[in-house]
N, C-alpha and C. Protein backbone atom coordinates (compact mmCIF):
# COMPACT_ATOMS: atom_id res chain seq x y z
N UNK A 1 80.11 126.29 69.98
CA UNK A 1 81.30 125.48 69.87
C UNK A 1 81.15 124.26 70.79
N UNK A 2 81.35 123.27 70.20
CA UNK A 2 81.38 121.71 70.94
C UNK A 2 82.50 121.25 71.44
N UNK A 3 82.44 121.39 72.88
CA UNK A 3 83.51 120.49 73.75
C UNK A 3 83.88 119.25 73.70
N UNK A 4 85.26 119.17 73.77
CA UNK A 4 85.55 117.54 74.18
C UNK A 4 85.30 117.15 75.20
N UNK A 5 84.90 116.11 75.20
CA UNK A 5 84.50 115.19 76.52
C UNK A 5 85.49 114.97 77.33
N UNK A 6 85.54 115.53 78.90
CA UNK A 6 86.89 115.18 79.60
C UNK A 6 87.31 113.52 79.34
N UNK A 7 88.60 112.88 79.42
CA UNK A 7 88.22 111.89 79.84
C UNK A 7 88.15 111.05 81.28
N UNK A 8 87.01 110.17 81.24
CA UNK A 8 86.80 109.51 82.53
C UNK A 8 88.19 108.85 82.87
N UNK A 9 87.73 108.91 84.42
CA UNK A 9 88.57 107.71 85.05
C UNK A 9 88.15 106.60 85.11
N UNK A 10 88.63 105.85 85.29
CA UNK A 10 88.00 104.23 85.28
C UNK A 10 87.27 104.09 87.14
N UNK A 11 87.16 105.23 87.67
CA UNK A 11 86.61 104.96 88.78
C UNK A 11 86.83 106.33 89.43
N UNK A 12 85.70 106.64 90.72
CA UNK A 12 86.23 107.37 91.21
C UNK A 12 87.00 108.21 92.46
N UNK A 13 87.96 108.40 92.35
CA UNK A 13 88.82 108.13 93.69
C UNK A 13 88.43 108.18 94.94
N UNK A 14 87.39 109.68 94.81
CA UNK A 14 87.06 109.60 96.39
C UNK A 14 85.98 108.63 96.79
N UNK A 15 85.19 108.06 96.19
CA UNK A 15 84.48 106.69 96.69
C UNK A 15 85.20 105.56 96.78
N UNK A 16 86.12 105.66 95.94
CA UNK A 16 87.97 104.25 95.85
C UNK A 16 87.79 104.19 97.66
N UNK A 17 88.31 105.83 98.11
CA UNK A 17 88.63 106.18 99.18
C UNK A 17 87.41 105.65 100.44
N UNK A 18 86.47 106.10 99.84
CA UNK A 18 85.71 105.62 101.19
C UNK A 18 85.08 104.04 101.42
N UNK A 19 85.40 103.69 100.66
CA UNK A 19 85.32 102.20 100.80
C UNK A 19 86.73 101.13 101.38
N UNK A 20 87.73 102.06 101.16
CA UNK A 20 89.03 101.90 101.61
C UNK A 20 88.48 102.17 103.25
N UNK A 21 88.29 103.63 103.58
CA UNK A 21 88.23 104.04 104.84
C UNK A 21 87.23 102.94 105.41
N UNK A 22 86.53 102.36 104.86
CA UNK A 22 85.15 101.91 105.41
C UNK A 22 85.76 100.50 105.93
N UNK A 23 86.50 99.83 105.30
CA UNK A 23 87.07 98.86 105.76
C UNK A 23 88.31 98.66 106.64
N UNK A 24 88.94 99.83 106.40
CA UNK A 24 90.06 99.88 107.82
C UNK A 24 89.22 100.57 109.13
N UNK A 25 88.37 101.06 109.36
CA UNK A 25 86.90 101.02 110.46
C UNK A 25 86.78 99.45 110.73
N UNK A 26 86.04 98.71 109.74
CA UNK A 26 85.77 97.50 110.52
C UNK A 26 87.08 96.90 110.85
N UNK A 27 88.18 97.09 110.42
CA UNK A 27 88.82 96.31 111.16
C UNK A 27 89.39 96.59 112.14
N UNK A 28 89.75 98.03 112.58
CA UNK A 28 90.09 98.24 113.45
C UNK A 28 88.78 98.45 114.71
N UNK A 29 87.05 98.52 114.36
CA UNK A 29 86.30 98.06 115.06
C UNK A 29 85.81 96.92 115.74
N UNK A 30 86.37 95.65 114.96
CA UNK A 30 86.50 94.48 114.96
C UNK A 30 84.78 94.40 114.49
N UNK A 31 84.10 95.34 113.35
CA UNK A 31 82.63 94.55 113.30
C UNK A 31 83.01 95.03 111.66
N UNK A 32 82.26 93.76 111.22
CA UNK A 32 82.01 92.95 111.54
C UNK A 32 83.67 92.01 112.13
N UNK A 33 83.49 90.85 112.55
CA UNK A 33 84.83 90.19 113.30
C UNK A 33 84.96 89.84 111.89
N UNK A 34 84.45 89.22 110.66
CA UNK A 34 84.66 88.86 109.53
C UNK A 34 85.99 89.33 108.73
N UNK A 35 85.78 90.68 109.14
CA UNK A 35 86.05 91.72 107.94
C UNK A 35 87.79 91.65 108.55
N UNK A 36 88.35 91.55 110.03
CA UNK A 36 89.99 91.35 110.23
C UNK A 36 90.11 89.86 109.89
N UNK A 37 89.48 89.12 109.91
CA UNK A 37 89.54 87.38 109.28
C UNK A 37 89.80 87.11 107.72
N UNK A 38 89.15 88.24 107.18
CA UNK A 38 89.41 87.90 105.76
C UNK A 38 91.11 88.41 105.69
N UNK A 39 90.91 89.87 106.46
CA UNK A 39 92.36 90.22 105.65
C UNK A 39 93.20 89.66 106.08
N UNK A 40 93.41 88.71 107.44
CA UNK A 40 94.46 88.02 108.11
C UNK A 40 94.79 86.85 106.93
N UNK A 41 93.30 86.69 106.27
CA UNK A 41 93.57 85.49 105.33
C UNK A 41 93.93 85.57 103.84
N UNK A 42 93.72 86.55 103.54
CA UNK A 42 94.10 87.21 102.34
C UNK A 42 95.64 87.61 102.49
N UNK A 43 96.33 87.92 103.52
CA UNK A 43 97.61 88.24 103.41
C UNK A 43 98.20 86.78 103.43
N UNK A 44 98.10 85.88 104.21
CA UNK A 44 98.54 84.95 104.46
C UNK A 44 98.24 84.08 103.22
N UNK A 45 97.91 84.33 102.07
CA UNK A 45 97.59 83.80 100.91
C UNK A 45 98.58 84.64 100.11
N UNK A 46 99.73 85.55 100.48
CA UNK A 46 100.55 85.91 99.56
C UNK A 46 99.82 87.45 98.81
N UNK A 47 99.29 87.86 99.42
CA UNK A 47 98.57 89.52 98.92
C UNK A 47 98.97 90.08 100.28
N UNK A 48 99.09 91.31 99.05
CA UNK A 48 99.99 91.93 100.04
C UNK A 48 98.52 92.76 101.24
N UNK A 49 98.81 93.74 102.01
CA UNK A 49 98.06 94.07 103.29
C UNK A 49 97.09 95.01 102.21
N UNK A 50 97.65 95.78 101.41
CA UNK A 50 96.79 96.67 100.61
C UNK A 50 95.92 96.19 99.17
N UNK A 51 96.46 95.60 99.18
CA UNK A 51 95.76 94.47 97.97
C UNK A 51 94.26 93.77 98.48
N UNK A 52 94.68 93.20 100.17
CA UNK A 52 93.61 92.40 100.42
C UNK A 52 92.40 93.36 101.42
N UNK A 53 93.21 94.76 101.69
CA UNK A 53 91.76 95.71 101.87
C UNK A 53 91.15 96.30 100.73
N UNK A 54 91.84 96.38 99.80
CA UNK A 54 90.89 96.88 98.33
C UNK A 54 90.18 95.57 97.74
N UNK A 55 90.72 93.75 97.99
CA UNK A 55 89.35 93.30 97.41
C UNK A 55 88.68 93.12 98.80
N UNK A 56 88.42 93.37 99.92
CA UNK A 56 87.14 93.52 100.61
C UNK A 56 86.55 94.54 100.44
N UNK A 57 87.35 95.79 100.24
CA UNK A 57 86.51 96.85 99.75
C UNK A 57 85.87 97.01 98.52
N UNK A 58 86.05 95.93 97.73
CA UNK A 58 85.35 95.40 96.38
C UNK A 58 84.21 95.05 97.04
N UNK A 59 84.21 94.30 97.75
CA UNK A 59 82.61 93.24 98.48
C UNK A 59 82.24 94.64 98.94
N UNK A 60 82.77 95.53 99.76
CA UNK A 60 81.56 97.20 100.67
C UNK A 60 80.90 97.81 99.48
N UNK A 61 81.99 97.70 97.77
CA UNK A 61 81.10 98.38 97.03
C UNK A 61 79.99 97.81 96.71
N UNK A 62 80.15 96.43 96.10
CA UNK A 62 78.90 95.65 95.69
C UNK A 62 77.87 95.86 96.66
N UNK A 63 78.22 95.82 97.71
CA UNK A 63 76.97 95.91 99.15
C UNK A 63 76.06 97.19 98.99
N UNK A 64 76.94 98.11 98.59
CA UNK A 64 76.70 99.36 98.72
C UNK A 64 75.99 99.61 97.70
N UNK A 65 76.39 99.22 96.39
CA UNK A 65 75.70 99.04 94.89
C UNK A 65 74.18 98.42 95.06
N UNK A 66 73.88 97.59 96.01
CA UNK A 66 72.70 96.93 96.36
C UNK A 66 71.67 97.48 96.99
N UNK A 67 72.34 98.44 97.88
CA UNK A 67 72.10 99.28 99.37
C UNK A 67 71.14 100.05 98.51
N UNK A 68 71.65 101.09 97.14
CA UNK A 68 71.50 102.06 96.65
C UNK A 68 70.06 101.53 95.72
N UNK A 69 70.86 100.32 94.96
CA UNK A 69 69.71 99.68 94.26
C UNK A 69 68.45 99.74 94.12
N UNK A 70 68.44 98.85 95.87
CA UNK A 70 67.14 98.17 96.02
C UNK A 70 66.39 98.80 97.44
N UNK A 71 67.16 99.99 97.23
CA UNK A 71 66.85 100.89 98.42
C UNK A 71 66.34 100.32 99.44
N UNK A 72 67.46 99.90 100.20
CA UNK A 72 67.00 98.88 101.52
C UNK A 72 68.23 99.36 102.03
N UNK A 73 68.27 98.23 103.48
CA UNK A 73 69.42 98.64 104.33
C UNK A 73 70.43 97.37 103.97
N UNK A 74 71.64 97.94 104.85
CA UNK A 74 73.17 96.80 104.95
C UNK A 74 72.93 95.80 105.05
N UNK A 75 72.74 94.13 104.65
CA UNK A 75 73.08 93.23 105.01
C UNK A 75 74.28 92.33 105.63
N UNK A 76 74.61 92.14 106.90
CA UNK A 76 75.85 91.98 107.27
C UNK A 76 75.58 90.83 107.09
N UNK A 77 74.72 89.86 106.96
CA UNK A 77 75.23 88.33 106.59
C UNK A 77 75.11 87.89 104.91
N UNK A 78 74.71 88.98 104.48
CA UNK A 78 75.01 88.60 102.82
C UNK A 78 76.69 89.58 102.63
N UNK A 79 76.88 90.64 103.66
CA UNK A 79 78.40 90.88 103.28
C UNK A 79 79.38 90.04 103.81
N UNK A 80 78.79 89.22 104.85
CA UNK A 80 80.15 88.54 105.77
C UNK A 80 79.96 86.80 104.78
N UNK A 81 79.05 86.92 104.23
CA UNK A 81 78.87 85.54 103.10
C UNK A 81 79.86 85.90 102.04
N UNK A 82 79.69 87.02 101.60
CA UNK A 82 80.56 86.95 100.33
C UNK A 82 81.97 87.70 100.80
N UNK A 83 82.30 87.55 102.07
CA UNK A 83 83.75 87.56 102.63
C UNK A 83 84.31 86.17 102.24
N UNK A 84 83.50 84.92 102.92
CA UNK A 84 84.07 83.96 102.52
C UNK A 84 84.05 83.20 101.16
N UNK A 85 83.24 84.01 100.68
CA UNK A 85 83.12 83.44 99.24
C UNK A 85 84.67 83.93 98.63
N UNK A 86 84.76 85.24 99.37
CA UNK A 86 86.18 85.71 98.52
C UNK A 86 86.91 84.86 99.33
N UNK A 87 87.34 84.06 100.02
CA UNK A 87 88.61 83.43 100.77
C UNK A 87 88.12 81.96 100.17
N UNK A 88 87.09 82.01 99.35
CA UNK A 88 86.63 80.60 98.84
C UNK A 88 87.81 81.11 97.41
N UNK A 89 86.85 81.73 96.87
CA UNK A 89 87.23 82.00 94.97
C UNK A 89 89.06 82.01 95.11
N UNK A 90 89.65 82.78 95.95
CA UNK A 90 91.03 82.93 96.30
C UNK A 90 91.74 81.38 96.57
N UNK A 91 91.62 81.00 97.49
CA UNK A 91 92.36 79.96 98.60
C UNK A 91 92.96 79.24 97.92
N UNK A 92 92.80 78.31 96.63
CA UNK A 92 93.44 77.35 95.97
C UNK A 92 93.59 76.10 96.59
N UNK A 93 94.33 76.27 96.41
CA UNK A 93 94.65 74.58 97.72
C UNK A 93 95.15 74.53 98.92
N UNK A 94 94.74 75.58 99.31
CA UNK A 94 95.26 76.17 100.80
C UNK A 94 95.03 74.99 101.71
N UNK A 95 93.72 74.47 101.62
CA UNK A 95 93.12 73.92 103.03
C UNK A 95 92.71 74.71 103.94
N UNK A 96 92.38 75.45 103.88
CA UNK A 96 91.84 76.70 105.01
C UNK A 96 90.33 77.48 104.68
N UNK A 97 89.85 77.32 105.92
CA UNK A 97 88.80 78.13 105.66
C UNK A 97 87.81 78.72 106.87
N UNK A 98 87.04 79.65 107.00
CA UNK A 98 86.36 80.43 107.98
C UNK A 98 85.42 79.74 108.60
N UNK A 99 85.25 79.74 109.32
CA UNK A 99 84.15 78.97 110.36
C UNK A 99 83.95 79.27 111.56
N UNK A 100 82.43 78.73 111.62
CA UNK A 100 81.89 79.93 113.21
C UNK A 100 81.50 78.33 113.75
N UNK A 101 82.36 78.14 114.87
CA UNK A 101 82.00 77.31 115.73
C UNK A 101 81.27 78.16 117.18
N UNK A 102 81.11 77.83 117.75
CA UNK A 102 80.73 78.26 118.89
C UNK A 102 80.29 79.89 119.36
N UNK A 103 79.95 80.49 118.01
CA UNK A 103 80.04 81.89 117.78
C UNK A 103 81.39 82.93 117.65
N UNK A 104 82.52 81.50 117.45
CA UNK A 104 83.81 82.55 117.16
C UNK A 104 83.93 82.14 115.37
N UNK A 105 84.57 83.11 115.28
CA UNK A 105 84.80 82.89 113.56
C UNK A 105 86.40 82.78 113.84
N UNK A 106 86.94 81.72 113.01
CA UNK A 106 88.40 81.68 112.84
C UNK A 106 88.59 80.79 111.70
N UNK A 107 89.96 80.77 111.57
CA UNK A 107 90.51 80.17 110.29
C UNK A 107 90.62 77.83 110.72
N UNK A 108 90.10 77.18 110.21
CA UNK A 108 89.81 76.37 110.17
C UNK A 108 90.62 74.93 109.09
N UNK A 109 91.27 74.48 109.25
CA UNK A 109 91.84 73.71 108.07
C UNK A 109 90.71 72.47 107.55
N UNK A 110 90.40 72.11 106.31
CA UNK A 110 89.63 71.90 105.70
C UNK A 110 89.49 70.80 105.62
């Protein structure tokens, strides 16, 4: 006798979850410093606090998707690049944007 196929979820929760967890770590680690910069800037763009840790935790999966890939290790300056790429693709006409002067990263008007 032939089973039905459960159906999928469109994802799955407990990795949802640890990519969630993975990013309230960096921010409450402050490492990378990137990772509380985006979400300070992502809220302040009108998303709400949980909105703007699930799309950085979009960027930990892709990282992670790469990690697995190309069986290599973390890149923190191709993840802290496509932090600002997301406060790029987002911002609109904000005028604002991330920048490392003097080895601090902060929010910058444009």
């Amino acid at each position: 006798m032939l089973r039905r196929p459960r159906p999928r979820e469109p994802y799955n929760p407990h990795l949802k979850q640890a990519f969630l967890d993975t990013v309230e770590n960096q921010i409450r680690d402050g490492t990378p410093p990137e990772a509380k910069l985006t979400l300070d800037r992502l809220i302040s763009l009108g998303y709400s606090r949980q909105e703007a840790v699930e799309k950085i935790a979009a960027v930990v999966a892709e990282e992670a998707f790469y990690v697995l890939r190309d069986r290599r290790e973390f890149n923190e300056e191709w993840y802290v690049t496509r932090l600002h790429e997301l406060i790029y693709s987002l911002r609109g006409n904000s005028g604002f944007y991330i920048s490392n002067r003097a080895g601090r990263w902060k929010l910058s008007p444009s």
